[in-house]
Protein backbone atom coordinates (compact mmCIF):
# COMPACT_ATOMS: atom_id res chain seq x y z
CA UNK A 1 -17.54 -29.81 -21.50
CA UNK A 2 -17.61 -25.82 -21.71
CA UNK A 3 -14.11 -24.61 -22.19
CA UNK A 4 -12.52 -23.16 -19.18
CA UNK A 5 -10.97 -20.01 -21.24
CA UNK A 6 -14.32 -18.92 -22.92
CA UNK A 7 -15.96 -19.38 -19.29
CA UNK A 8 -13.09 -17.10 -17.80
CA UNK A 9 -13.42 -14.61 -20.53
CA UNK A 10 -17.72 -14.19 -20.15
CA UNK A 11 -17.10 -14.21 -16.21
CA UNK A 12 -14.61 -11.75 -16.69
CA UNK A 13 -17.05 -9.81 -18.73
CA UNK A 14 -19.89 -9.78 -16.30
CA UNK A 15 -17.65 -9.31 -13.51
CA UNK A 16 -15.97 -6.69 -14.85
CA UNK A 17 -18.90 -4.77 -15.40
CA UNK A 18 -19.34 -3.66 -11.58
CA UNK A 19 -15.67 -3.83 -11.58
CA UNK A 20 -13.96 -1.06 -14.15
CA UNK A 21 -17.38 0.53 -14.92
CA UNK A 22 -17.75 0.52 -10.95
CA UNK A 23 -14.47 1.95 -10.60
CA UNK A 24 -14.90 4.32 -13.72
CA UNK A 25 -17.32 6.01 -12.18
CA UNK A 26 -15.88 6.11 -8.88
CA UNK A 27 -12.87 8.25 -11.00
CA UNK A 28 -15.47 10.85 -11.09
CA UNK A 29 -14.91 11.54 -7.78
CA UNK A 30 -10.80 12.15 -8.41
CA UNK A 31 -11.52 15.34 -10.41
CA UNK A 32 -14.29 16.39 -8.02
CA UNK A 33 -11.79 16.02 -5.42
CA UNK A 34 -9.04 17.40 -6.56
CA UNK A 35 -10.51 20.43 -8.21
CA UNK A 36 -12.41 21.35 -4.95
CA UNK A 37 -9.76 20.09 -2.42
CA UNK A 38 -5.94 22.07 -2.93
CA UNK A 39 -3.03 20.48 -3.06
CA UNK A 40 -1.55 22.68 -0.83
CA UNK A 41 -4.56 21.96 1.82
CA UNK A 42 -3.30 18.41 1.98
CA UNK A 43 -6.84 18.04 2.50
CA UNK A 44 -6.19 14.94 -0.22
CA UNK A 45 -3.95 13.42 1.69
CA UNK A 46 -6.31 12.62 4.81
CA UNK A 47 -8.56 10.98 2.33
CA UNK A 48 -5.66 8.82 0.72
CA UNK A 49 -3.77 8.07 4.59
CA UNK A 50 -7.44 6.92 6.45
CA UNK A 51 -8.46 4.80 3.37
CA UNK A 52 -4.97 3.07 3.32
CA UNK A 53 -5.70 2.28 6.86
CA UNK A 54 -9.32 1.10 5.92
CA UNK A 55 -7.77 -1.54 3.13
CA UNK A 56 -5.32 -3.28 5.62
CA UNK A 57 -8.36 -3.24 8.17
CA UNK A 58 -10.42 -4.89 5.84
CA UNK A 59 -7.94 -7.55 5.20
CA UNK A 60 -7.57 -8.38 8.74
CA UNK A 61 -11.37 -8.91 9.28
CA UNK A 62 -12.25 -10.78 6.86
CA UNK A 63 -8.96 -12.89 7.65
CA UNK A 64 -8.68 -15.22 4.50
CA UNK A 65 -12.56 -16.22 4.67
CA UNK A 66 -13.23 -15.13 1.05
CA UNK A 67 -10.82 -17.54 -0.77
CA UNK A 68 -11.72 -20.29 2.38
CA UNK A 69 -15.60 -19.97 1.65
CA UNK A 70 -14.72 -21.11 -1.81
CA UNK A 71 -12.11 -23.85 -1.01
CA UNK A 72 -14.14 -25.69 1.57
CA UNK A 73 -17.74 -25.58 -0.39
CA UNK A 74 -16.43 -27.52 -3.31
CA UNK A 75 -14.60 -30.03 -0.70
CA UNK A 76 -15.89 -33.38 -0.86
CA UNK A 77 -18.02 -34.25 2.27
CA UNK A 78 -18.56 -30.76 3.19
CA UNK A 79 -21.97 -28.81 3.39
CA UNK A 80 -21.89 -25.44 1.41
CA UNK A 81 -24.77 -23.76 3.45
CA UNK A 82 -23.11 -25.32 6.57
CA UNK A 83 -19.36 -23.79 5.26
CA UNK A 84 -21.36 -20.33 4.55
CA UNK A 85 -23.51 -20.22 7.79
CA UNK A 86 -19.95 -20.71 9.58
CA UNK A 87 -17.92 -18.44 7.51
CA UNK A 88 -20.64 -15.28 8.13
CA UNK A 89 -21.12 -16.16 12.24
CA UNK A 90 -16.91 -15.67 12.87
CA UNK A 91 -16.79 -12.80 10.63
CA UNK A 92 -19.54 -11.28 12.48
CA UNK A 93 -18.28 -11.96 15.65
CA UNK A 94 -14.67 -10.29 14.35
CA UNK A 95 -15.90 -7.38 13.09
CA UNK A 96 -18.77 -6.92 16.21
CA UNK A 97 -15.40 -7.20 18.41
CA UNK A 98 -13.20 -5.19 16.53
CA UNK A 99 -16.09 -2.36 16.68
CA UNK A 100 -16.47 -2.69 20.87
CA UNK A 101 -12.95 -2.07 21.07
CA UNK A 102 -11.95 0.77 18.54
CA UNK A 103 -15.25 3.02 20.17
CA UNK A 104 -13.65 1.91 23.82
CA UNK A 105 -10.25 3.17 22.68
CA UNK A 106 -11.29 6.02 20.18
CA UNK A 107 -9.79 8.66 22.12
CA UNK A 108 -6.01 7.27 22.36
CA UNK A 109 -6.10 5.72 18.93
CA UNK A 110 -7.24 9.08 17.25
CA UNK A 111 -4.29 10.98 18.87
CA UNK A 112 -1.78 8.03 17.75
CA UNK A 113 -3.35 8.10 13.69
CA UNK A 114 -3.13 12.26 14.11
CA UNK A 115 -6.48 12.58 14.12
CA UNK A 116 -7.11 13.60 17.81
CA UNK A 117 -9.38 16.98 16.47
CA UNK A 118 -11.27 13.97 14.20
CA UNK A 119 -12.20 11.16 16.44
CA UNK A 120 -15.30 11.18 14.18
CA UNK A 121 -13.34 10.47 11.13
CA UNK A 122 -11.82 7.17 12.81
CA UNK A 123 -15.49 6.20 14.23
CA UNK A 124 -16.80 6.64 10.69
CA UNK A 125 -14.14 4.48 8.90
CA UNK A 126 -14.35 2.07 11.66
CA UNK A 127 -17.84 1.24 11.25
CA UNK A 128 -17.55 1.00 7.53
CA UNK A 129 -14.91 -1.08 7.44
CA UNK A 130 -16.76 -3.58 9.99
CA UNK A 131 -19.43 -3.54 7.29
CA UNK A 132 -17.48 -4.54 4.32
CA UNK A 133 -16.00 -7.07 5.82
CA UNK A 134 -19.61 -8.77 6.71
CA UNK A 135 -20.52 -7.77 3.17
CA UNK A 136 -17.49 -9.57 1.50
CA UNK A 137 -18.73 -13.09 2.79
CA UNK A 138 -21.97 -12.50 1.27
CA UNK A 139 -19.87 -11.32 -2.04
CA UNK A 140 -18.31 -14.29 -1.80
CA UNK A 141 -21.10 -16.10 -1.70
CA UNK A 142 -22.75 -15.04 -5.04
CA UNK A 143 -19.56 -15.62 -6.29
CA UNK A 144 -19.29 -18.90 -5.52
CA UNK A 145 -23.32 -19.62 -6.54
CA UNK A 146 -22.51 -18.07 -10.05
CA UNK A 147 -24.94 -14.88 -9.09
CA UNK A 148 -23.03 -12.38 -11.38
CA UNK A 149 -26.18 -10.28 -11.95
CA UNK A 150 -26.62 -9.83 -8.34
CA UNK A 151 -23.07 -9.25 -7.44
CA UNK A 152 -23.26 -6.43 -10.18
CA UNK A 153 -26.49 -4.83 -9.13
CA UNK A 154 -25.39 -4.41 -5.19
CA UNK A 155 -21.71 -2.91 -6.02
CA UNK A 156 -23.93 -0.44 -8.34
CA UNK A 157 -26.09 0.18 -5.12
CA UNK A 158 -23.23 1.28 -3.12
CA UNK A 159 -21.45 3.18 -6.58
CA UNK A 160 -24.84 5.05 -7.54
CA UNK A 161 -25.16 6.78 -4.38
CA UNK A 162 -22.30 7.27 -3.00
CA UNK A 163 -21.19 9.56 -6.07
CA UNK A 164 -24.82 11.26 -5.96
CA UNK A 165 -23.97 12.28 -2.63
CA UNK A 166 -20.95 13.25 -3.10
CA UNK A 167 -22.01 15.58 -6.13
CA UNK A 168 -24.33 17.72 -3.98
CA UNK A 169 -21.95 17.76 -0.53
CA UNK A 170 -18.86 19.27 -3.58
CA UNK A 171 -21.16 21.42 -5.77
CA UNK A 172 -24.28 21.89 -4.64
CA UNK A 173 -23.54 22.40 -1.19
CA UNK A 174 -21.59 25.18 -0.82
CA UNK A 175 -24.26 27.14 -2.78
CA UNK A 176 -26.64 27.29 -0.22
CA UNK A 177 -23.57 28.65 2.42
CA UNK A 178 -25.27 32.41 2.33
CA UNK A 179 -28.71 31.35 2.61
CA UNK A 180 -27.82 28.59 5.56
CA UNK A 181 -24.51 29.69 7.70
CA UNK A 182 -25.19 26.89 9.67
CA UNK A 183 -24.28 24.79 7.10
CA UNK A 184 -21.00 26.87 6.00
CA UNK A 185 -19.80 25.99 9.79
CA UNK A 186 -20.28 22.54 9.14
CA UNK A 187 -17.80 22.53 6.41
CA UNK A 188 -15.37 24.07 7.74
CA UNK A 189 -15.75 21.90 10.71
CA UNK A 190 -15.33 18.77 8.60
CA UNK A 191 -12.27 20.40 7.07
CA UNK A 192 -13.95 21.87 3.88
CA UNK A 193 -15.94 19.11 3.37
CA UNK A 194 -13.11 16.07 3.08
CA UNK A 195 -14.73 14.74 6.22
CA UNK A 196 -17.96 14.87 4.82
CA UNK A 197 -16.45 11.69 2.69
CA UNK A 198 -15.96 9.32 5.11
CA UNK A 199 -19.90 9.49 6.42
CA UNK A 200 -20.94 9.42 2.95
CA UNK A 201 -19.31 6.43 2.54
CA UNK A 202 -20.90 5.24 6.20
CA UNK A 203 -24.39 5.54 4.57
CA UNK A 204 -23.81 4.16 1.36
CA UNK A 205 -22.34 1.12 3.17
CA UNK A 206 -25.07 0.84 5.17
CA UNK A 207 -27.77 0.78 2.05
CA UNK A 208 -26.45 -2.49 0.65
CA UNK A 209 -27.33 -4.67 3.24
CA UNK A 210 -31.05 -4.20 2.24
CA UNK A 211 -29.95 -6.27 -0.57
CA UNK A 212 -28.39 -8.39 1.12
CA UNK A 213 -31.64 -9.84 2.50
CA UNK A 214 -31.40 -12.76 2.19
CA UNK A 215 -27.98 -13.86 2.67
CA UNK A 216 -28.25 -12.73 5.44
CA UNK A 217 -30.39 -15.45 6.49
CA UNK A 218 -27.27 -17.28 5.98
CA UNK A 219 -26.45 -17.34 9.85
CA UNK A 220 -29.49 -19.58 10.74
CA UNK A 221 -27.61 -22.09 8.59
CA UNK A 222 -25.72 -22.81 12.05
CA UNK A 223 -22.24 -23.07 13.56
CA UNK A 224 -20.12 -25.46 13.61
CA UNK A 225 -17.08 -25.82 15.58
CA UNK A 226 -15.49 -28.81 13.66
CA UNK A 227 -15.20 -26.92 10.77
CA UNK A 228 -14.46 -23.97 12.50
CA UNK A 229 -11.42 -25.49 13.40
CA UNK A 230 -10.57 -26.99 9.80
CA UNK A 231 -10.95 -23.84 8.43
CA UNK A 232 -9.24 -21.51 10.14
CA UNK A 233 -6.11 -24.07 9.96
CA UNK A 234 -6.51 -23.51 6.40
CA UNK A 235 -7.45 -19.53 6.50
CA UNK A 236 -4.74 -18.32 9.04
CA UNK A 237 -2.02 -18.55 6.59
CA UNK A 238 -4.19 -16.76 3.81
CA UNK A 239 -5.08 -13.94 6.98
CA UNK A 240 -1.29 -13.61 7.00
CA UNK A 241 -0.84 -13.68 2.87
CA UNK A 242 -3.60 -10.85 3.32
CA UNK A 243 -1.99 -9.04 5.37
CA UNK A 244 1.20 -8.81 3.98
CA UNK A 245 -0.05 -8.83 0.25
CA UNK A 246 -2.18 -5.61 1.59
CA UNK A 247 0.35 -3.96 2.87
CA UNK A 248 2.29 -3.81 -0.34
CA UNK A 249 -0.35 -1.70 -1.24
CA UNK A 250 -1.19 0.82 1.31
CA UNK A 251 2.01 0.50 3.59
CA UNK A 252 3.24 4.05 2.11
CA UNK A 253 -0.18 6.08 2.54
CA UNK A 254 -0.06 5.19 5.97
CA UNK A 255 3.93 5.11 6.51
CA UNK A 256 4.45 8.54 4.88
CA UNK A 257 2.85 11.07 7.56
CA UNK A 258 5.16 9.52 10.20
CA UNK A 259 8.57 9.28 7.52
CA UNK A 260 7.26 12.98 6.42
CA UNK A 261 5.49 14.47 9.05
CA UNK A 262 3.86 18.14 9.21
CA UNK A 263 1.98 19.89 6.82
CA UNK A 264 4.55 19.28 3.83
CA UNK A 265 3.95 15.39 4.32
CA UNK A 266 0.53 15.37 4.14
CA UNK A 267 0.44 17.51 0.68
CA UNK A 268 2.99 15.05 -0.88
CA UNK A 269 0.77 12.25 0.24
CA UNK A 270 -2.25 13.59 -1.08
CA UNK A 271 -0.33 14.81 -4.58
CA UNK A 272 0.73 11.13 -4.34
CA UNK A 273 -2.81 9.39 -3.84
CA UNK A 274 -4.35 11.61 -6.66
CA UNK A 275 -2.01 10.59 -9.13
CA UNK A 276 -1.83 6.77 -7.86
CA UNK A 277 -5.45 6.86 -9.25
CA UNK A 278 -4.43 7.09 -12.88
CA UNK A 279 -2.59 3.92 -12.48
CA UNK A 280 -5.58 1.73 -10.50
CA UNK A 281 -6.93 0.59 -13.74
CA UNK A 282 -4.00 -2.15 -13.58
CA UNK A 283 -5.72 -2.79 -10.19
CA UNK A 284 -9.29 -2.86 -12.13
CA UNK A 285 -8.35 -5.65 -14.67
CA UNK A 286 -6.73 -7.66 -11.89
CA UNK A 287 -9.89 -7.51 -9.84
CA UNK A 288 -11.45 -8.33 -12.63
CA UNK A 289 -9.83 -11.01 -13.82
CA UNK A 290 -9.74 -12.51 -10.33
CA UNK A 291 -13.22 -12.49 -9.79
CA UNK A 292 -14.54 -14.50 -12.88
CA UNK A 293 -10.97 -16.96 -12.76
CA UNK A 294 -10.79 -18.23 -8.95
CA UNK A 295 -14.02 -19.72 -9.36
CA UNK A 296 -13.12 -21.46 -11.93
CA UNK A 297 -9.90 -22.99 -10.57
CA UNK A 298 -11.49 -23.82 -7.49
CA UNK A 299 -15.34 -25.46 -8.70
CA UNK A 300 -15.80 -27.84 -10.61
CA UNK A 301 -13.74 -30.11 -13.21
CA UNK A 302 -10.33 -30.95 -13.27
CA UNK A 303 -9.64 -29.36 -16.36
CA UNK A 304 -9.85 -25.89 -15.14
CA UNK A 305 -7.01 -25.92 -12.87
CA UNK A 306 -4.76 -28.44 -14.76
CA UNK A 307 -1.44 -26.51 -15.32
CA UNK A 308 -2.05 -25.55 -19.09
CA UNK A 309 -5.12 -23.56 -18.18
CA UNK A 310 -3.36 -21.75 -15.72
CA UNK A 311 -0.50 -21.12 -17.89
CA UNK A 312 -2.57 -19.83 -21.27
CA UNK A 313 -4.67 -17.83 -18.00
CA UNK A 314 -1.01 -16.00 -17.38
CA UNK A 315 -0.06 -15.08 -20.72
CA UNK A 316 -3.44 -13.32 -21.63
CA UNK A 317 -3.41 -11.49 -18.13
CA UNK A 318 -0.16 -10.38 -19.50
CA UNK A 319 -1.06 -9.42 -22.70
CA UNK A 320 -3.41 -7.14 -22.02
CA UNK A 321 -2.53 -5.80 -19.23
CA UNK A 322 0.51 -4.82 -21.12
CA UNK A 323 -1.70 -3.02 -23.31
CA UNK A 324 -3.19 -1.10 -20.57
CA UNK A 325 -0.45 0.10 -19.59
CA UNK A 326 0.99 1.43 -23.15
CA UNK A 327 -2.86 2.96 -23.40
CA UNK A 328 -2.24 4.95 -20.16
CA UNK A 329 1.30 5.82 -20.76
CA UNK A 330 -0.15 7.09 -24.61
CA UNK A 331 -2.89 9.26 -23.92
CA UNK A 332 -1.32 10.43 -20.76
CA UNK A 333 -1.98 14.36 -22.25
CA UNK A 334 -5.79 13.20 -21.84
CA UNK A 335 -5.94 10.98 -18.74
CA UNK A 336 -3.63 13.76 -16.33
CA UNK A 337 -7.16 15.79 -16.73
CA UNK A 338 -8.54 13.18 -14.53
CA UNK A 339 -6.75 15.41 -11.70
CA UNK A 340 -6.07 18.98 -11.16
CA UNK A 341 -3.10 20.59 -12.64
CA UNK A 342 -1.48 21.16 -8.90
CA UNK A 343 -1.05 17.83 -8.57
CA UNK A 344 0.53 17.10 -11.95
CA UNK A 345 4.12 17.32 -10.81
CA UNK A 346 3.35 13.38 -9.31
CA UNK A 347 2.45 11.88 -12.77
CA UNK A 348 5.71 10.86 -12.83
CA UNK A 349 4.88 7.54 -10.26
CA UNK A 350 2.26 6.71 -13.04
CA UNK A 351 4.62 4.27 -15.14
CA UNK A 352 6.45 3.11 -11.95
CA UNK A 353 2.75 2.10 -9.95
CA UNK A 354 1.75 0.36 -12.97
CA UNK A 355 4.41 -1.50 -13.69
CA UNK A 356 4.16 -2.80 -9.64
CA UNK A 357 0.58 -3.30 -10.20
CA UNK A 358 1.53 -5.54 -13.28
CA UNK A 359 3.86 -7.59 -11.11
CA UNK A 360 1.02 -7.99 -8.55
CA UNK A 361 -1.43 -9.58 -10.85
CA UNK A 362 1.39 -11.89 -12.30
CA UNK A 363 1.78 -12.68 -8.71
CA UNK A 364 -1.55 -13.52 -8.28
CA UNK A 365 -1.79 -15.82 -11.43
CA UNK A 366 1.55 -17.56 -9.70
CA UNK A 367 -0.34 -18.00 -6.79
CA UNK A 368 -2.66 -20.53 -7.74
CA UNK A 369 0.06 -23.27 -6.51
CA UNK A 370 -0.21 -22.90 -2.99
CA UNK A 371 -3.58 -22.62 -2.96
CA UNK A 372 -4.25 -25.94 -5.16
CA UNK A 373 -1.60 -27.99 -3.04
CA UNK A 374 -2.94 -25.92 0.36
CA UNK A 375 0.69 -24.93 0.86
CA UNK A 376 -0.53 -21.18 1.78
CA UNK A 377 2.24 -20.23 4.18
CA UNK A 378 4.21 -20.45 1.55
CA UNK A 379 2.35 -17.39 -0.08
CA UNK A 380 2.47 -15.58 3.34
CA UNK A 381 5.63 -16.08 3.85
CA UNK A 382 6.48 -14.54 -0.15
CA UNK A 383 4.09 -12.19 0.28
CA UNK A 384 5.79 -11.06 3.60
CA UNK A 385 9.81 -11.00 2.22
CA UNK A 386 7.88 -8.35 -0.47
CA UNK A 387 6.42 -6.74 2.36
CA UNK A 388 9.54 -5.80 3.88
CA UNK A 389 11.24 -4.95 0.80
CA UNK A 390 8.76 -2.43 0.16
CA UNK A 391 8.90 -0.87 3.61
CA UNK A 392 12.82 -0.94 3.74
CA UNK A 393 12.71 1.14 -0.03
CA UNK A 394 10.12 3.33 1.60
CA UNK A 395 11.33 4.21 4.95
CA UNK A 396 15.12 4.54 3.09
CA UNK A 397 13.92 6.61 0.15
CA UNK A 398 11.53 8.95 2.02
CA UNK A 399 14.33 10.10 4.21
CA UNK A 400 16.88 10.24 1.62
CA UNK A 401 14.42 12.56 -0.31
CA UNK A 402 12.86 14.00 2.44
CA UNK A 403 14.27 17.65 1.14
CA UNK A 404 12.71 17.46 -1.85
CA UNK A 405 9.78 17.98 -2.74
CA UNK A 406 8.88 14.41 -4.62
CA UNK A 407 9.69 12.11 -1.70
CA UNK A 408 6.88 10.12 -2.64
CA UNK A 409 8.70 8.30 -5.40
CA UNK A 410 10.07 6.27 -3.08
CA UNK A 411 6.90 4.95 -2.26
CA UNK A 412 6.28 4.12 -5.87
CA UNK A 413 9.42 2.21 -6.18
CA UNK A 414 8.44 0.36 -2.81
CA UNK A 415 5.91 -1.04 -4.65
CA UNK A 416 7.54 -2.02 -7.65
CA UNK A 417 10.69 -3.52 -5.53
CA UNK A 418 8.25 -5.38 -3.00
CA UNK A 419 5.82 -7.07 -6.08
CA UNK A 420 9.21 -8.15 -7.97
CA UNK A 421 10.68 -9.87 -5.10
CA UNK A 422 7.13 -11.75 -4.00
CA UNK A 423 6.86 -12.22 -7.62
CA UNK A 424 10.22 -13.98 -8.59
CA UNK A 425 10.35 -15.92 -5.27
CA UNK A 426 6.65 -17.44 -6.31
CA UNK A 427 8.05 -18.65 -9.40
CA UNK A 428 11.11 -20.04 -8.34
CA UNK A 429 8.71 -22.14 -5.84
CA UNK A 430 5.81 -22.91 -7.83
CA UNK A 431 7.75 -24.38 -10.65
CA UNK A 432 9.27 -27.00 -7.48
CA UNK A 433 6.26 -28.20 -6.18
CA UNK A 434 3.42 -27.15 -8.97
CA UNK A 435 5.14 -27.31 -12.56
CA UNK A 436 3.28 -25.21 -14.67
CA UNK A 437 4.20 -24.89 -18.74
CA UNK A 438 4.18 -21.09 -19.07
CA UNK A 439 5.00 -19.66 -22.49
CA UNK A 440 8.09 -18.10 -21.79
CA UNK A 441 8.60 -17.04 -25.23
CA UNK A 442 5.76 -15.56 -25.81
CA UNK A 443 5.59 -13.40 -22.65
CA UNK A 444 9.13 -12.24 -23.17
CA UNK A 445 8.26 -11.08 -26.71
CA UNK A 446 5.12 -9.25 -25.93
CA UNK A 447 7.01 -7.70 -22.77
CA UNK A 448 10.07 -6.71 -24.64
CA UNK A 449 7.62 -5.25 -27.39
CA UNK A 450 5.60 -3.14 -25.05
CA UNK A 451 8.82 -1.76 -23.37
CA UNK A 452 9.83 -1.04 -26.56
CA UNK A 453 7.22 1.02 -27.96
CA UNK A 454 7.00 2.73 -24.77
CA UNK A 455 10.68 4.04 -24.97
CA UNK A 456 10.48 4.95 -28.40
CA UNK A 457 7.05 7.12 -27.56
CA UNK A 458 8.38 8.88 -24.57
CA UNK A 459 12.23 9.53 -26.36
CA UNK A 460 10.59 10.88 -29.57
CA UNK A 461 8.21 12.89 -27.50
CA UNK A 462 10.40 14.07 -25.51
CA UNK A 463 13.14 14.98 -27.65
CA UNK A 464 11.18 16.34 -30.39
CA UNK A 465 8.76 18.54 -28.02
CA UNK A 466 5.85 17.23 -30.16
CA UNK A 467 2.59 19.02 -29.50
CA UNK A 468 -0.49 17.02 -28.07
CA UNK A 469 -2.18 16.20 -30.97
CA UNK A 470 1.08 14.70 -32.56
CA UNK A 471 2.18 12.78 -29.29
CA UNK A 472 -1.55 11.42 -29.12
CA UNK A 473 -1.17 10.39 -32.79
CA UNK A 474 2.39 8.51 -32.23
CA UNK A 475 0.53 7.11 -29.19
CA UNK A 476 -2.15 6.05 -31.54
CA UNK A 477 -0.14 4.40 -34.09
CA UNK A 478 2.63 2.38 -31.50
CA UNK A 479 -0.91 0.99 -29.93
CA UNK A 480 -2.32 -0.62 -33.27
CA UNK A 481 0.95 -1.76 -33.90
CA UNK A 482 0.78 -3.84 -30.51
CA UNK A 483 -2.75 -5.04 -31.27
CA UNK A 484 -2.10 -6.13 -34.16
CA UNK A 485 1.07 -8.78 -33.36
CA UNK A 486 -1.29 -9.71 -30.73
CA UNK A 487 -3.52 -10.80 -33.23
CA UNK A 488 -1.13 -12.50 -35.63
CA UNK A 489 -0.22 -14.30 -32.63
CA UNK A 490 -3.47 -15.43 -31.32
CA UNK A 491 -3.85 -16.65 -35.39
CA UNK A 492 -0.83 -18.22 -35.38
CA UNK A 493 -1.54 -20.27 -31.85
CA UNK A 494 -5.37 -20.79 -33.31
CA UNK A 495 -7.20 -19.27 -30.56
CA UNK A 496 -8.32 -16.19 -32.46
């Protein structure tokens, strides 16, 4: 029998491929934003509100379906292609619905987002996010069939593009603005070119579903209402664990314009979103991670979701994410070049977001209980109490900084205060009615460590006004030192 851990590490592997390469090369798009779109312009900041809208949209329509596609094709007595064919018709029909209505209502619900001049904008996003909702089933799907290579290849065909484009609209565009005034209107229309994102991303969108070919075919497979019914009993708490677990992430780009509104709000946002981006590759190894290990608890043996896998699958999440986060925090000096100076005064959020991020995808390992014992209103209701937490710190610390000129870092602490809570309440529950055998020890000593070495770095630093190439070098040194107890204690536990 193939060991569950080595499987988990070469899924993760494959996986991860379209996942932090995917999203590496997205982050050539932050310094081609930032550098051609001001801080001051807040011109960011319409990018980072509408795609925090976009996120919790995308949660809604897809409603749970991605983790219920998997649950109910391993079920004993139920058809896979049956499960599938059902799972892509009431997606469809969501998203077709949800389409009708937004273009009915465009008008009144542009004026209520603040985009009544855009309406286009709202259209745009609307459509795409319709799209990647159908597209996640048939994500799913290769997920669940073991089709890595495929999975890869069609989040490359949306990546490749979608950065080409953007390229020529931000460079070689505005060269051709003497030769073509027509064109020079355009941009300015489109509010010097951030609009020109959102339809770039419409057409890239659009270009995957050649690939999707034949999944597609996928809805001859049939409906059936029977297990239409089963499923969405099992799915409507997930919709609402979505929801919630969503919001925890984009709640403050889309609370902020109305806690801070005006011109000043929408430059904090967007110094915000730009620096939020350093952080997301916490976010990358999590999606990572998640892709190549829910499989694997839900298919197959019995082995891979017995409570020591699980708990050995939690103390290597931590590990290294831990070590992302010191690698970050390190070579900050390098990494802030990502974005444009003006928005450096927000790198401050950097340690807080990560640290939030790192409570999410401890969350997510501690979620696994519900879902194996199908007790998922449990996670919505977690996921909800977190919810609110965040949005109480928000809407309290945004006003209460609201003069200054970083009100933002409430949002960051939002985060960090919502994850905790959802986090400690999961563990207090899963350890009632799912026992698991975490290494407490362990994870306390590597966590201590890390906190550590990051206190030391940023006090000696900081005190001793070291230049770069010394900080880098400190930086260097603390991170070797981390890797290398890691090691001794993978030796020590024999699974080095």
């Amino acid at each position: 029998m193939a060991n569950p851990l080595k499987q988990l590490l070469k899924d993760t592997a494959l996986y991860g491929l379209s996942s932090i390469v995917g999203r590496f090369l997205n982050y050539l798009l932050v310094p081609l934003y930032t550098y051609k779109i001001a801080a001051e312009s807040g011109g960011y900041g319409i990018v980072t509100n509408l795609y925090g809208y976009t996120a919790l949209l995308l949660a809604l329509l897809t409603f749970g379906m991605e983790t219920t596609l998997f649950r109910f094709s391993n079920k004993e007595g139920e058809n896979p292609d049956k499960v599938y064919g059902t799972t892509l018709r009431m997606v469809g029909g969501v998203c077709l619905a949800f389409l009708v209505l937004l273009l009915c209502l465009l008008k009144l619900v542009s004026e209520a987002m603040g985009y009544a001049s855009h309406p286009e904008y709202i259209a745009c996003m609307g459509l795409v996010v319709a799209m990647d909702a159908f597209q996640a089933i048939m994500f799913s799907r290769l997920r669940q069939q073991n089709r890595a290579v495929k999975f890869v290849i069609l989040k490359f065909a949306f990546i490749i593009p979608n950065i080409l484009l953007n390229l020529a609209v931000f460079l070689a565009l505005p060269r051709l603005f003497d030769s073509v005034p027509a064109l020079a209107e355009i941009w300015a229309r489109f509010d010097n070119g951030v609009g020109l994102i959102f339809f770039i991303n419409l057409v890239c969108t659009a270009l995957v579903f050649i690939g999707f070919a034949r999944e597609l075919r996928g809805i001859a497979y049939g409906f059936d209402k029977a297990l239409a019914r089963r499923m969405l009993s099992y799915t409507w708490p997930l919709l609402l664990l979505s929801l919630v677990g969503i919001l925890n992430q984009v709640a403050d780009k889309i609370l902020f314009p109305y806690l801070l509104p005006g011109e000043d709000g929408r430059v904090q946002l967007g110094i915000y979103g730009a620096c939020v981006k350093i952080a997301m590759i916490m976010a990358i190894l999590t999606q990572a991670f998640r892709y190549a290990y829910e499989p694997i608890v839900f298919n197959g043996s019995r082995d891979r979701n017995n409570p020591r896998t699980l708990a050995d699958g939690m103390k290597y999440y931590l590990i290294f994410t831990l070590l992302a986060f010191l690698a970050v925090m390190f070579y900050m000096p390098l990494l802030r070049h990502i974005i444009q100076p003006s928005y450096w005064a927000g790198l401050k959020v950097v340690p807080v977001v990560m640290a939030a991020e790192i409570f999410m995808g401890v969350y997510f390992n501690l979620s696994f209980w519900y879902k194996l014992t199908d007790r998922t209103l449990w996670g919505a209701v977690m996921s909800a109490i977190g919810a609110a937490v965040m949005i109480l710190v928000n809407v309290v610390g945004v006003r209460m900084l609201a003069d200054s000129s970083q009100a933002y870092m409430a949002c960051a602490w939002g985060g960090f205060a919502g994850y905790g809570v959802a986090m400690v309440l999961s563990w207090i529950l899963g350890q009632r009615y799912y026992p698991v055998p975490y290494d407490y020890r362990a994870m306390a000593f590597y966590v201590v460590v890390a906190a550590l070495m990051y206190a030391a770095h940023a006090a000696l630093t900081s005190l001793c006004n070291l230049p770069t190439v010394a900080t880098l070098a400190v930086g260097t040194i603390l991170l070797l030192g981390y890797m290398g107890l890691v090691y001794i204690g993978f030796r020590r536990s024999g699974k080095a």
